[in-house]
Protein backbone atom coordinates (compact mmCIF):
# COMPACT_ATOMS: atom_id res chain seq x y z
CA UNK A 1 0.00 0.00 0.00
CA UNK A 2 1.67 2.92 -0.52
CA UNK A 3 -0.61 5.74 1.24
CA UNK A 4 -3.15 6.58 -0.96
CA UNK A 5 -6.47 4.65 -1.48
CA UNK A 6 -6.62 2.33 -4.58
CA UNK A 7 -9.43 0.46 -6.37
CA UNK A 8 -10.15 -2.82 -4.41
CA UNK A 9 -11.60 -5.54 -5.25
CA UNK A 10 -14.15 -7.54 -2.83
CA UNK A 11 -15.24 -10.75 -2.67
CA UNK A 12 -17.93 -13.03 -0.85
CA UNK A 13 -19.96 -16.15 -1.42
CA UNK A 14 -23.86 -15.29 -0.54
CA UNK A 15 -26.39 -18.50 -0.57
CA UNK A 16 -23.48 -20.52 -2.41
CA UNK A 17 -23.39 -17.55 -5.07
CA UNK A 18 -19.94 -16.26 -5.91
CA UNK A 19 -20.65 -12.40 -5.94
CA UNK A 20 -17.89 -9.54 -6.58
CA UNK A 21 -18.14 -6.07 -4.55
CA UNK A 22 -16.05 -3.15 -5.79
CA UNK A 23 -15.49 -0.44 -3.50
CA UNK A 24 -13.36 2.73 -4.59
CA UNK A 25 -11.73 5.55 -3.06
CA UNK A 26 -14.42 8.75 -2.89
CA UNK A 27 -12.94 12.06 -3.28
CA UNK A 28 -12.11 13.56 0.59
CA UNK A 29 -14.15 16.94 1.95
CA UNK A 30 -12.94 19.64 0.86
CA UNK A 31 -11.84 22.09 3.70
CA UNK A 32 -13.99 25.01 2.85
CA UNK A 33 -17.30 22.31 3.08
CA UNK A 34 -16.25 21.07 6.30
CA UNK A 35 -15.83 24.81 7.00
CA UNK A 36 -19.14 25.91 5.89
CA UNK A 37 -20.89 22.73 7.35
CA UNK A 38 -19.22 23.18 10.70
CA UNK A 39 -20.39 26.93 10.55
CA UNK A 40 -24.22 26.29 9.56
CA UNK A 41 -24.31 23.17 12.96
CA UNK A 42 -22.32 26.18 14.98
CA UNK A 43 -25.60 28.72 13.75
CA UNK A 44 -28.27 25.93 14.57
CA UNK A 45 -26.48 25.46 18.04
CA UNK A 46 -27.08 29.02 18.44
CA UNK A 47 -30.38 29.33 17.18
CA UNK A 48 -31.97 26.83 19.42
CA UNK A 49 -29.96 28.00 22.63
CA UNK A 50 -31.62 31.30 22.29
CA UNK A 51 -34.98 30.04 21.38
CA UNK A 52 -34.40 28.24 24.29
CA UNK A 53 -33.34 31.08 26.48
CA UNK A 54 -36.71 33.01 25.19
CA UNK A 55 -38.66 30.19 26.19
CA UNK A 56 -37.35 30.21 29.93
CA UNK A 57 -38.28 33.63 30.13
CA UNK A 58 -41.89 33.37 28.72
CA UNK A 59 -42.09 30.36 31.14
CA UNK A 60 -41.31 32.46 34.07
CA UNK A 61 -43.56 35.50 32.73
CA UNK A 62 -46.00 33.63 32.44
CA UNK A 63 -46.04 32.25 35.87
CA UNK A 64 -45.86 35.45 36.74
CA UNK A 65 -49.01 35.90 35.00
CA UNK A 66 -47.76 38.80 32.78
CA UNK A 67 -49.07 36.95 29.87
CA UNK A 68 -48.79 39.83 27.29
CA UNK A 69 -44.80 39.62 27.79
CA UNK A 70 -44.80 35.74 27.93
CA UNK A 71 -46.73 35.87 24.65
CA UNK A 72 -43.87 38.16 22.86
CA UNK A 73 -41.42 36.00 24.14
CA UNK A 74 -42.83 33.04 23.07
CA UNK A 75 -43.48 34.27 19.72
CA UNK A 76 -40.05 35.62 19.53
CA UNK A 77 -39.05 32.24 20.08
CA UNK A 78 -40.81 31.08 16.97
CA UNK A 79 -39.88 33.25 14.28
CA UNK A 80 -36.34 31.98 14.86
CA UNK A 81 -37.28 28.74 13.37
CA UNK A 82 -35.17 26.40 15.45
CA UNK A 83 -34.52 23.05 14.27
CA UNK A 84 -36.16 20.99 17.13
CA UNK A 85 -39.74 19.74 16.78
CA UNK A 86 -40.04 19.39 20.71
CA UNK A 87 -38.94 23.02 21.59
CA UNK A 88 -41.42 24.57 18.54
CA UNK A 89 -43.90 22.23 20.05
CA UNK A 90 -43.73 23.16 23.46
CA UNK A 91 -43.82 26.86 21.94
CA UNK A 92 -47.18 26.62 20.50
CA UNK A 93 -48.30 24.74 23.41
CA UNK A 94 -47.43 27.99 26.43
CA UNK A 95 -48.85 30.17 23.58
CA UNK A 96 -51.95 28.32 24.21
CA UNK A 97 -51.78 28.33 27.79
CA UNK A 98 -51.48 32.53 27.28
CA UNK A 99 -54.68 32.64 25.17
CA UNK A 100 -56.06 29.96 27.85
CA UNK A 101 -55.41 32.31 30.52
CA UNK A 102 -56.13 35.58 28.80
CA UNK A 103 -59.52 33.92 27.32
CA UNK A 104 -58.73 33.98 23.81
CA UNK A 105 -60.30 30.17 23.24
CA UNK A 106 -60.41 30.14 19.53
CA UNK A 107 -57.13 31.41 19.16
CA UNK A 108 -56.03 28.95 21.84
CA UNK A 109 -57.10 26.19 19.76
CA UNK A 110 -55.15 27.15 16.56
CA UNK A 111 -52.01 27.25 18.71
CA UNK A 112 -52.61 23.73 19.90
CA UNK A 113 -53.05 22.30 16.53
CA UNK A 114 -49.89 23.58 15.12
CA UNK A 115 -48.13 22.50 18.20
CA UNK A 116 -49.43 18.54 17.47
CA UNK A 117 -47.90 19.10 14.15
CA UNK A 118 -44.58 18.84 15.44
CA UNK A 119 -45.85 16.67 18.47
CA UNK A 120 -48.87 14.75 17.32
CA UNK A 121 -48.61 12.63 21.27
CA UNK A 122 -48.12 15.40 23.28
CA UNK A 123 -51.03 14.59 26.20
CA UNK A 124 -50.25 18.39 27.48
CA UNK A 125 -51.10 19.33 24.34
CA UNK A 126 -54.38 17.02 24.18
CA UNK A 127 -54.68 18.22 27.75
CA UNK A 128 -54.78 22.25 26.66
CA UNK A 129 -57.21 21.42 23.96
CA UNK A 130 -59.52 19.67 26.64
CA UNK A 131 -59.84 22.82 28.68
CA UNK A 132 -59.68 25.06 25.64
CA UNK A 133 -63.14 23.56 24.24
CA UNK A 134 -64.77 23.32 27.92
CA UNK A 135 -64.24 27.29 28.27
CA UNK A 136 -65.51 27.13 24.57
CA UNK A 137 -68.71 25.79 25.61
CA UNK A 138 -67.55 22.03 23.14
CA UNK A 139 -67.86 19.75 26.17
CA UNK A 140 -68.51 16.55 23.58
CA UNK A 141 -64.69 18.04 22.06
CA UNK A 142 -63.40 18.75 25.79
CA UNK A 143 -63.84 15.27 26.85
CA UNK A 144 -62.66 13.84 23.33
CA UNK A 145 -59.31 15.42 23.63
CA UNK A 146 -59.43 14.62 27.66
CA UNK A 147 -59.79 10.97 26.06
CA UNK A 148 -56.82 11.15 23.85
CA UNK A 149 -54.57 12.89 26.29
CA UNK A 150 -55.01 10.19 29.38
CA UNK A 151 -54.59 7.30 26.48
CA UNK A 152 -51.06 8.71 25.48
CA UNK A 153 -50.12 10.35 29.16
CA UNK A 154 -47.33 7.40 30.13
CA UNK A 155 -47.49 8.73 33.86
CA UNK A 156 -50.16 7.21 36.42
CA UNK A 157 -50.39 10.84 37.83
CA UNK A 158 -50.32 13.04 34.84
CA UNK A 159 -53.47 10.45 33.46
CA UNK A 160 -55.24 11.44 36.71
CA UNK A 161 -54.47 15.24 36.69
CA UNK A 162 -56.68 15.22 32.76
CA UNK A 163 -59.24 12.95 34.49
CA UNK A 164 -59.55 15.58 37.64
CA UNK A 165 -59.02 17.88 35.10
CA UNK A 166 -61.99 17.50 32.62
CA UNK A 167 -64.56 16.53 35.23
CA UNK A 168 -64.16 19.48 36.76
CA UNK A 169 -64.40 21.29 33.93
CA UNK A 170 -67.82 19.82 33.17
CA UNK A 171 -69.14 19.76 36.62
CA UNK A 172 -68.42 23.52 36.25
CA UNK A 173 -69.67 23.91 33.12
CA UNK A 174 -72.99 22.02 33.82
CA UNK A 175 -74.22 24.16 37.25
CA UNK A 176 -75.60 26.91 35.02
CA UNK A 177 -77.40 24.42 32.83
CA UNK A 178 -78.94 23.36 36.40
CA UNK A 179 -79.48 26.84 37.76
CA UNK A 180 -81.71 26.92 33.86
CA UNK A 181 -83.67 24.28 34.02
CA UNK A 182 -81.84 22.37 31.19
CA UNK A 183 -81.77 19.09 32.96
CA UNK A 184 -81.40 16.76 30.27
CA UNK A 185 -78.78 18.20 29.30
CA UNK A 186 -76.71 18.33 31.83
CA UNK A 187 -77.42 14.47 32.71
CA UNK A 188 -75.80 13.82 29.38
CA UNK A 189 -73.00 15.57 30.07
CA UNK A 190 -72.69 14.11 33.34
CA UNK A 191 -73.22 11.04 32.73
CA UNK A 192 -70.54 10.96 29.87
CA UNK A 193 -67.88 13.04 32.83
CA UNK A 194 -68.73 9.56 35.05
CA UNK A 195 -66.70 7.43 32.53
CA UNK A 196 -63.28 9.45 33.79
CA UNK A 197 -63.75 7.75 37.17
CA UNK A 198 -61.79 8.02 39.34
CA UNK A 199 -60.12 11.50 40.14
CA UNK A 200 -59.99 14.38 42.49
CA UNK A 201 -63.53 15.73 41.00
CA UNK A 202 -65.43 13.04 40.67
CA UNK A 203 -67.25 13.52 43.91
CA UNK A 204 -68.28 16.78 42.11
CA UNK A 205 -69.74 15.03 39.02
CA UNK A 206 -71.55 12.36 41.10
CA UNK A 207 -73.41 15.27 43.06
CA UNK A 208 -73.75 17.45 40.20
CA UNK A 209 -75.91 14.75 38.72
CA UNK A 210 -77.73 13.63 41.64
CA UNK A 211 -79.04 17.48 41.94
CA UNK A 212 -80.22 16.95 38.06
CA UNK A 213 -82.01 13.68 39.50
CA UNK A 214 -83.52 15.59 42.12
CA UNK A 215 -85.04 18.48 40.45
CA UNK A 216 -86.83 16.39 38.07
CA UNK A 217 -88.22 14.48 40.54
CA UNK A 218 -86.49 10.99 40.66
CA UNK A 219 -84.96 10.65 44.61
CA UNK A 220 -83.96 7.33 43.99
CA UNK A 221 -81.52 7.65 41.16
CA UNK A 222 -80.41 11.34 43.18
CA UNK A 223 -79.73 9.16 46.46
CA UNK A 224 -77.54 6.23 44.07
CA UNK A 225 -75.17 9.26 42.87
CA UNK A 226 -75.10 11.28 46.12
CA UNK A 227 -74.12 8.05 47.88
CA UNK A 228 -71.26 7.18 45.42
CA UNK A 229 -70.71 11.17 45.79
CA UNK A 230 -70.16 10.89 49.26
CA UNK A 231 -68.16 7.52 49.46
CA UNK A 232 -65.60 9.72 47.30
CA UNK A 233 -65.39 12.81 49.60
CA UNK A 234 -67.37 12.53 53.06
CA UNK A 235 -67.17 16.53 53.13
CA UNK A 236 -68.76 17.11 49.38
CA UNK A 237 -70.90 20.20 50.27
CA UNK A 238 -73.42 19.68 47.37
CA UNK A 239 -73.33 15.86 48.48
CA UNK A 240 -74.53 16.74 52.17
CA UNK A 241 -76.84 19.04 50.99
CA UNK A 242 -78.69 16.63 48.44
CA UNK A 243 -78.68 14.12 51.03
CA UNK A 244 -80.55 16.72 53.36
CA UNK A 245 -83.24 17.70 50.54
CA UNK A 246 -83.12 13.80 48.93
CA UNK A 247 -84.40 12.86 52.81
CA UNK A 248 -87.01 15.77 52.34
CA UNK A 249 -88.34 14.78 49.60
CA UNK A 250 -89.02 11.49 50.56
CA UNK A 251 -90.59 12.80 54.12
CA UNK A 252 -87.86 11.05 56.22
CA UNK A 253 -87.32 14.53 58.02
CA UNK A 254 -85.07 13.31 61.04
CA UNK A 255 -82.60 11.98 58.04
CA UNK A 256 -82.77 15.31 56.53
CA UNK A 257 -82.34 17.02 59.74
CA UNK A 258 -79.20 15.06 60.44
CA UNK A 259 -78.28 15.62 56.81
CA UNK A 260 -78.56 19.55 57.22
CA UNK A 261 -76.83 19.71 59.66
CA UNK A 262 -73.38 17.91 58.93
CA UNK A 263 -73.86 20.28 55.62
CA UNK A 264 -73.66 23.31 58.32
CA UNK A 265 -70.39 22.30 59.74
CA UNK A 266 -69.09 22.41 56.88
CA UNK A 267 -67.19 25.91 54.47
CA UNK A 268 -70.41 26.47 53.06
CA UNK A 269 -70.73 29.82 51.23
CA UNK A 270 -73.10 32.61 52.67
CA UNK A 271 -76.10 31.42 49.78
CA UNK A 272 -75.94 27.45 50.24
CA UNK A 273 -75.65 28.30 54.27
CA UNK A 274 -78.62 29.96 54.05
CA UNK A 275 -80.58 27.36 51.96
CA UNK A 276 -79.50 24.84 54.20
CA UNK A 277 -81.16 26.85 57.27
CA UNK A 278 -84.23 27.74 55.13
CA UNK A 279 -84.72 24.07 54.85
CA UNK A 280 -84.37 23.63 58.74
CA UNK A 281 -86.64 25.99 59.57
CA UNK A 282 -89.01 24.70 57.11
CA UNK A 283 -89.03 21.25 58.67
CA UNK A 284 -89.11 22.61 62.36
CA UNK A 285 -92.94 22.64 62.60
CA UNK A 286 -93.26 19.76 60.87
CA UNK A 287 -90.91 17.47 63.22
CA UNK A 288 -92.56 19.10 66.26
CA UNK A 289 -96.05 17.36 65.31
CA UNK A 290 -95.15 14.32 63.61
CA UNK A 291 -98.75 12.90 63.70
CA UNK A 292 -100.82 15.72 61.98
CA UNK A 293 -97.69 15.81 59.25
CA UNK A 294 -97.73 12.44 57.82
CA UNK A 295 -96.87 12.03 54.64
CA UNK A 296 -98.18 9.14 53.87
CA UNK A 297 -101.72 10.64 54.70
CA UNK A 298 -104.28 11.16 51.92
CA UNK A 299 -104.16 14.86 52.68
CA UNK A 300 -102.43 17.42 54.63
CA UNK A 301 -105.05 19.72 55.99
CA UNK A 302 -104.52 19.47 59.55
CA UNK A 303 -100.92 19.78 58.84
CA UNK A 304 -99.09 22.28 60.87
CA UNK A 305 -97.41 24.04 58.70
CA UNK A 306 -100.12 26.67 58.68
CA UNK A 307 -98.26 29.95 59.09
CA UNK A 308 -100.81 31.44 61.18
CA UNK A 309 -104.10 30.42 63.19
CA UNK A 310 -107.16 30.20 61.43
CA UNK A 311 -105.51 30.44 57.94
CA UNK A 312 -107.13 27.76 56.74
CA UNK A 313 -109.50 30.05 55.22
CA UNK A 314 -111.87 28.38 52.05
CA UNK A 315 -114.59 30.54 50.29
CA UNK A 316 -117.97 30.73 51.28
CA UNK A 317 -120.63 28.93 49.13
CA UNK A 318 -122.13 32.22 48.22
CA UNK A 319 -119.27 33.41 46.59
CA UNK A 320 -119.21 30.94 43.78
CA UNK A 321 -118.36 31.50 41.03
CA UNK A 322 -115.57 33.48 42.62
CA UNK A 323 -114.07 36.60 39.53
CA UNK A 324 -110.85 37.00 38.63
CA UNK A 325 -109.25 40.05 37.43
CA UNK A 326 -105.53 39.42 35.52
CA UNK A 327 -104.13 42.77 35.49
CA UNK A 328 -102.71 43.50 32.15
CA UNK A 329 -98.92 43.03 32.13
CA UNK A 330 -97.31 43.71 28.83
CA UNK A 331 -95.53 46.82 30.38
CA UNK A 332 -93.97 44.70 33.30
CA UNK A 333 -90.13 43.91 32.90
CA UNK A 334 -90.05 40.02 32.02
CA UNK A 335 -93.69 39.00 31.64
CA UNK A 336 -94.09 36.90 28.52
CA UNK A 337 -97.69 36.54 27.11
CA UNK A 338 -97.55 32.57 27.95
CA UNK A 339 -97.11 33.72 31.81
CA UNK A 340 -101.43 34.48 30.79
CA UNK A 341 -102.21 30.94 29.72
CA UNK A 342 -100.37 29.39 32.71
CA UNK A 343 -102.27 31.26 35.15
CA UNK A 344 -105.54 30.53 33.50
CA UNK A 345 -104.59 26.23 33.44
CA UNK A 346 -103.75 26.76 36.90
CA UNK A 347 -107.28 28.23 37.77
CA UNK A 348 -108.95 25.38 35.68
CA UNK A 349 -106.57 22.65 36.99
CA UNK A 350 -108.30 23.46 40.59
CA UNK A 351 -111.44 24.10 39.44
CA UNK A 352 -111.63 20.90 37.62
CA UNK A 353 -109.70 19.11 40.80
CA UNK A 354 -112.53 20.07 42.93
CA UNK A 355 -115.30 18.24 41.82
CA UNK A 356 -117.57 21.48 41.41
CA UNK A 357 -117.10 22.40 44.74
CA UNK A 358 -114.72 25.70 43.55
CA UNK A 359 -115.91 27.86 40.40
CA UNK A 360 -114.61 30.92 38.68
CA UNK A 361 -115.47 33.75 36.10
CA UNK A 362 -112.59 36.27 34.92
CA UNK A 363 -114.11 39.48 34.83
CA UNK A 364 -112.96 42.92 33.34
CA UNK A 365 -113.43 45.35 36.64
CA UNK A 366 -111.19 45.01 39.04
CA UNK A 367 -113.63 46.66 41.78
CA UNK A 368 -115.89 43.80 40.98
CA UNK A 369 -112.91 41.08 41.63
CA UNK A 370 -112.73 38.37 44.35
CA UNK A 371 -109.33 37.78 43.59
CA UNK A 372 -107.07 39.92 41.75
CA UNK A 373 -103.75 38.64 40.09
CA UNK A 374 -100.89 40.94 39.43
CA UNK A 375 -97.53 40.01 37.78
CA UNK A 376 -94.48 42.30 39.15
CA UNK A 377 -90.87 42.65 37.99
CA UNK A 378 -88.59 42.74 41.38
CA UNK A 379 -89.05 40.65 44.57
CA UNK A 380 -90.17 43.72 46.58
CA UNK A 381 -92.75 44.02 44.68
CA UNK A 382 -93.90 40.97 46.05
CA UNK A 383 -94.55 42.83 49.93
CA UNK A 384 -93.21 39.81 51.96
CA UNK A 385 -91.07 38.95 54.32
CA UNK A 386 -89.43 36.21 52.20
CA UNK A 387 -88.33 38.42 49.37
CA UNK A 388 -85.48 37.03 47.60
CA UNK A 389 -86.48 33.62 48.16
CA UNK A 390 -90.25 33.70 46.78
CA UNK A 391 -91.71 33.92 43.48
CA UNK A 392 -95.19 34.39 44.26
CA UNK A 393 -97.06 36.07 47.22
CA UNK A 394 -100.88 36.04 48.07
CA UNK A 395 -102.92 38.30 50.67
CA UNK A 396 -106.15 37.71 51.74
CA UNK A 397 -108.28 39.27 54.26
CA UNK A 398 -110.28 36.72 56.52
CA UNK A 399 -113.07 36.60 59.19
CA UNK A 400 -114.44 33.85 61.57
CA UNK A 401 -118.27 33.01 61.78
CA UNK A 402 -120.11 32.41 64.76
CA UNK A 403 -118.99 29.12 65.26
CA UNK A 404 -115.13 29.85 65.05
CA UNK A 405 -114.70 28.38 61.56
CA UNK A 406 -112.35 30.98 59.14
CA UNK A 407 -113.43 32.26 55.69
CA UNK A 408 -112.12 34.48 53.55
CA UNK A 409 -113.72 37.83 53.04
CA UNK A 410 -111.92 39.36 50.40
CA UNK A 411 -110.56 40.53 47.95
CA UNK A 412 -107.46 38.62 47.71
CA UNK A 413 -104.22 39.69 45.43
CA UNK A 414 -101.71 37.05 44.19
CA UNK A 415 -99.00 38.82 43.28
CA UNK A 416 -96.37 36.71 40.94
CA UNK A 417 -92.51 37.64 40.08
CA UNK A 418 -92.19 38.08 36.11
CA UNK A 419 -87.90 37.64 36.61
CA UNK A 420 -86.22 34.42 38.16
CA UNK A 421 -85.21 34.61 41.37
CA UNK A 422 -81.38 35.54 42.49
CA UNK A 423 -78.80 32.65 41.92
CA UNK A 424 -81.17 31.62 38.62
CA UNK A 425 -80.79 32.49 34.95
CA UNK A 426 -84.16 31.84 33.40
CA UNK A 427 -87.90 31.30 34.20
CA UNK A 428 -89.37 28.95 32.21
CA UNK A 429 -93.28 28.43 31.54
CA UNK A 430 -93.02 25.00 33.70
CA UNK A 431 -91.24 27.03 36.81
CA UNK A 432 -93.84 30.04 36.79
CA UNK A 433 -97.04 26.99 36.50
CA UNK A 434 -95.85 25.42 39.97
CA UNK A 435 -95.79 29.23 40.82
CA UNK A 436 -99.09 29.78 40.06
CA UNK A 437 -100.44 26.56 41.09
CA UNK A 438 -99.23 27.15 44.49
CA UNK A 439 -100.32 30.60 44.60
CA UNK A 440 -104.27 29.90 43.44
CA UNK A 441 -104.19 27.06 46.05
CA UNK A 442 -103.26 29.16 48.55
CA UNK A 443 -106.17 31.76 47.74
CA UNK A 444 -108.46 28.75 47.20
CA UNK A 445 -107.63 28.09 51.33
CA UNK A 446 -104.68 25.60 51.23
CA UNK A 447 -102.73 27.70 53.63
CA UNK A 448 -100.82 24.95 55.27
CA UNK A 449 -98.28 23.90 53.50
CA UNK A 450 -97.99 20.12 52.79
CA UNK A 451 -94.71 18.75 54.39
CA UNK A 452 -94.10 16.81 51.20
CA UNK A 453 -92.34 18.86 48.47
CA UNK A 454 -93.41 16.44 45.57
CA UNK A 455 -97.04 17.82 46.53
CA UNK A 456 -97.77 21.53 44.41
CA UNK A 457 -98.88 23.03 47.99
CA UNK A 458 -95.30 21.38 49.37
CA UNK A 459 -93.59 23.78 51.89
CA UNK A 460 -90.57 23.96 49.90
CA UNK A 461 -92.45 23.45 46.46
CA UNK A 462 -89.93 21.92 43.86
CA UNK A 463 -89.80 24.84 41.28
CA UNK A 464 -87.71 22.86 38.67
CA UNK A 465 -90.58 20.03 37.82
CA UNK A 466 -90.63 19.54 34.48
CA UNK A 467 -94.16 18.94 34.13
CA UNK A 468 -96.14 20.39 36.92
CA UNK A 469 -99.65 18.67 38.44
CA UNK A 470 -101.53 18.73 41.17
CA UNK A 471 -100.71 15.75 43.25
CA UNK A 472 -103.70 13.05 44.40
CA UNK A 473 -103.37 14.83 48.58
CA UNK A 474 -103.54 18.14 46.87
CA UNK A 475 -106.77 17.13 45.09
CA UNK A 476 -107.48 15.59 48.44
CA UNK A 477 -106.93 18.26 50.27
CA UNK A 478 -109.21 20.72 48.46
CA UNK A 479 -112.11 18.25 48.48
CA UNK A 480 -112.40 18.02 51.94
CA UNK A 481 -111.54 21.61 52.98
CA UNK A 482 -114.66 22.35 50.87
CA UNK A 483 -116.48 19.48 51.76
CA UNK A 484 -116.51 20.52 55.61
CA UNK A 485 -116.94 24.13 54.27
CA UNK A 486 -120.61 22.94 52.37
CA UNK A 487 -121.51 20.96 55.72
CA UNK A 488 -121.30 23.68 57.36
């Protein structure tokens, strides 16, 4: 050999084949490539150490929460084009936390594509998307991408932080749809959130759901998710106070008692504390005179829930048919020209639940009127103590006869709210009916309150009932108040 490289020749046998390889010499680098190559790794070095360096600061302005200076960072970052797929990833990715943070959803969402583009299994990523499209209002896309990110995530915890993560998100998500009326909804929703048991919010979910059970009138299926609620987190506020309105429901008032209660020891905040005591206070008369508040009675007249004595106060026979005046109400704030029709099946729905015994006429001068109905637009309007909490008021004058027996004398005013109460976001045509059905019973003489909620003269009448009626001891009740009223 004499120092240089030379044509070779190479040879091998390959499945009993006699095969020749020739190699030969290729011509060496020149210096000024190896220069120039050495120079262009040198300026990619460079490149992604200061994209890098620009990406530590946005990271720690953005923990700082000044997101308008982590955003120029970041995006500084980017137009330098380094050559690493995980660092222009991760780029796009903290831009999307920024437009997380500074609600710019949409925006957020664009960034988190183009950061799967050069990261297609980044579960952050997946992750960011999940909470982008629950702020978004997507939850079907929110729990989607909460899907994909936990199936990629290689880490027990990081799977459970996008579980805790997204069923929080819908729990959160889903309380407004409650606080409207939009039940079914929300079940879905729910329901679909259960499937990312377990995690740190799923004692949310569970109670979330059992409060959609609840308000449509199903204490059975409530009780199955507040229990699983409450085998989760003992303390679950919403949990204890389900339990305590689950038990009411169902007339077991010493369980709701108990239930109320543990809810009260608890961080409740200043509106749920006061529910909770509402519902107390509601059940005090009824647990002080267990006998005359059965509820498994036919009826609930002798119940003591009357607010005061000799309010059990039905019509005289001589006032039949009693007239009704509806003020007109297409000036009030809120009214809605169904809010008419409502209030006229709820007069009929009594009438008709009578038997004959109860009759009315609407007439056109209110002078003339047994019992006038006015709609209103604010709670004081209503001129009771319970303003804030009630949707409906009546007044009505009353008198005794000679044998101690109350009547009412007349005339009598229901006044009903047009607006939804504080804490809600609609009224819907079902939620003003069980107003009005309450209210018209009350200024038919079905002052005490039954101490069974599922009944439309309940104490604490269930306002979210999808399709109000008058219950079979409400009927019950009427019949005989008027009954001993014609015996008379």
């Amino acid at each position: 050999m004499n120092g240089r490289r030379t044509l070779t020749s190479l040879w091998t046998t390959v499945f009993g084949c006699t095969v020749a390889f020739t190699s030969m010499n290729l011509p060496t680098e020149s210096a000024s490539a190896t220069s120039a190559r050495s120079a262009a790794k040198q300026s990619r070095e460079a490149t992604f150490k200061k994209a890098q360096v620009l990406r530590e600061e946005g990271v720690a302005l953005l923990d700082d929460q000044q997101f308008e200076q982590a955003k120029a960072k970041f995006e500084e970052a980017l137009a330098l084009h380094a050559d690493s797929d995980g660092l222009n990833s991760d780029l796009h990715q903290r831009m999307a936390e920024v437009c997380l943070d500074t609600e710019s959803y949409q925006e957020g969402v664009k960034q988190c594509e183009l950061a799967l583009q050069f990261n297609p299994s980044s579960w952050v990523t997946m992750h960011a998307l999940s909470r982008l499209y629950a702020e978004l209002g997507d939850l079907d896309q929110a729990m989607s991408w909460a899907q994909k990110g936990q199936q990629v995530a290689e880490q027990p915890e990081d799977r459970l932080y996008v579980r805790t993560s997204i069923q929080g998100d819908v729990a959160k998500k889903c309380e407004p749809l409650l606080k409207k009326g939009e039940f079914t909804k929300a079940q879905q929703l729910l329901t679909q959130a259960k499937s990312f048991d377990p995690s740190d919010s799923a004692a949310w979910v569970h109670a979330c759901l059992a409060g959609t059970y609840l308000r449509q009138g199903d204490p059975g299926k409530a009780m199955i998710e507040n229990q699983i609620a409450l085998k989760m987190q003992a303390n679950n506020t919403m949990a204890l106070m389900n339990a305590a309105e689950c038990f009411a429901y169902l007339g077991q008032f010493s369980e709701a008692l108990t239930w109320a209660k543990k809810a009260l020891e608890e961080d409740l905040d200043p509106g749920e504390r006061e529910s909770v005591q509402n519902l107390i206070d509601e059940m005090k008369p009824i647990l002080a005179a267990p006998a005359l508040n059965d509820p498994k009675a036919p009826d609930y007249l002798q119940s003591t829930a009357a607010p005061v004595e000799g309010s059990v106060c039905p019509w005289p026979p001589d006032k039949m048919p009693l007239k009704v005046f509806i003020e007109p109400a297409s000036a009030v704030p809120g009214y809605r020209d169904s809010f008419r029709q409502v209030l006229l099946d709820s007069l009929e729905a009594w009438a008709k639940a009578s038997g004959g015994r109860v009759s009315y006429e609407l007439c056109s001068d209110p002078k003339q009127a047994n019992i006038t109905c006015r709609w209103v637009s604010s709670p004081e309007e209503l001129e009771c103590t319970d303003a804030g909490h009630a949707q409906g008021f009546t007044v009505c004058p009353w008198q005794a006869d000679k044998s101690g027996r109350a009547f009412v004398t007349g005339p009598a005013t229901i006044r009903l709210l047009t607006r939804p109460l504080p804490g809600r976001q609609v009224l819907t045509d079902s939620q003003i009916k069980v107003v009005c059905l309450h209210e018209v019973g009350h200024r038919l003489g079905i002052s005490p309150h039954s101490p069974l909620v599922t009944d439309i003269m309940g104490y604490n009448s269930l306002l979210d009932t999808p399709d109000p009626k008058l219950t079979a001891r409400d009927t019950n009740t009427l019949i005989r108040l008027y009954t001993n009223t014609q015996n008379k």
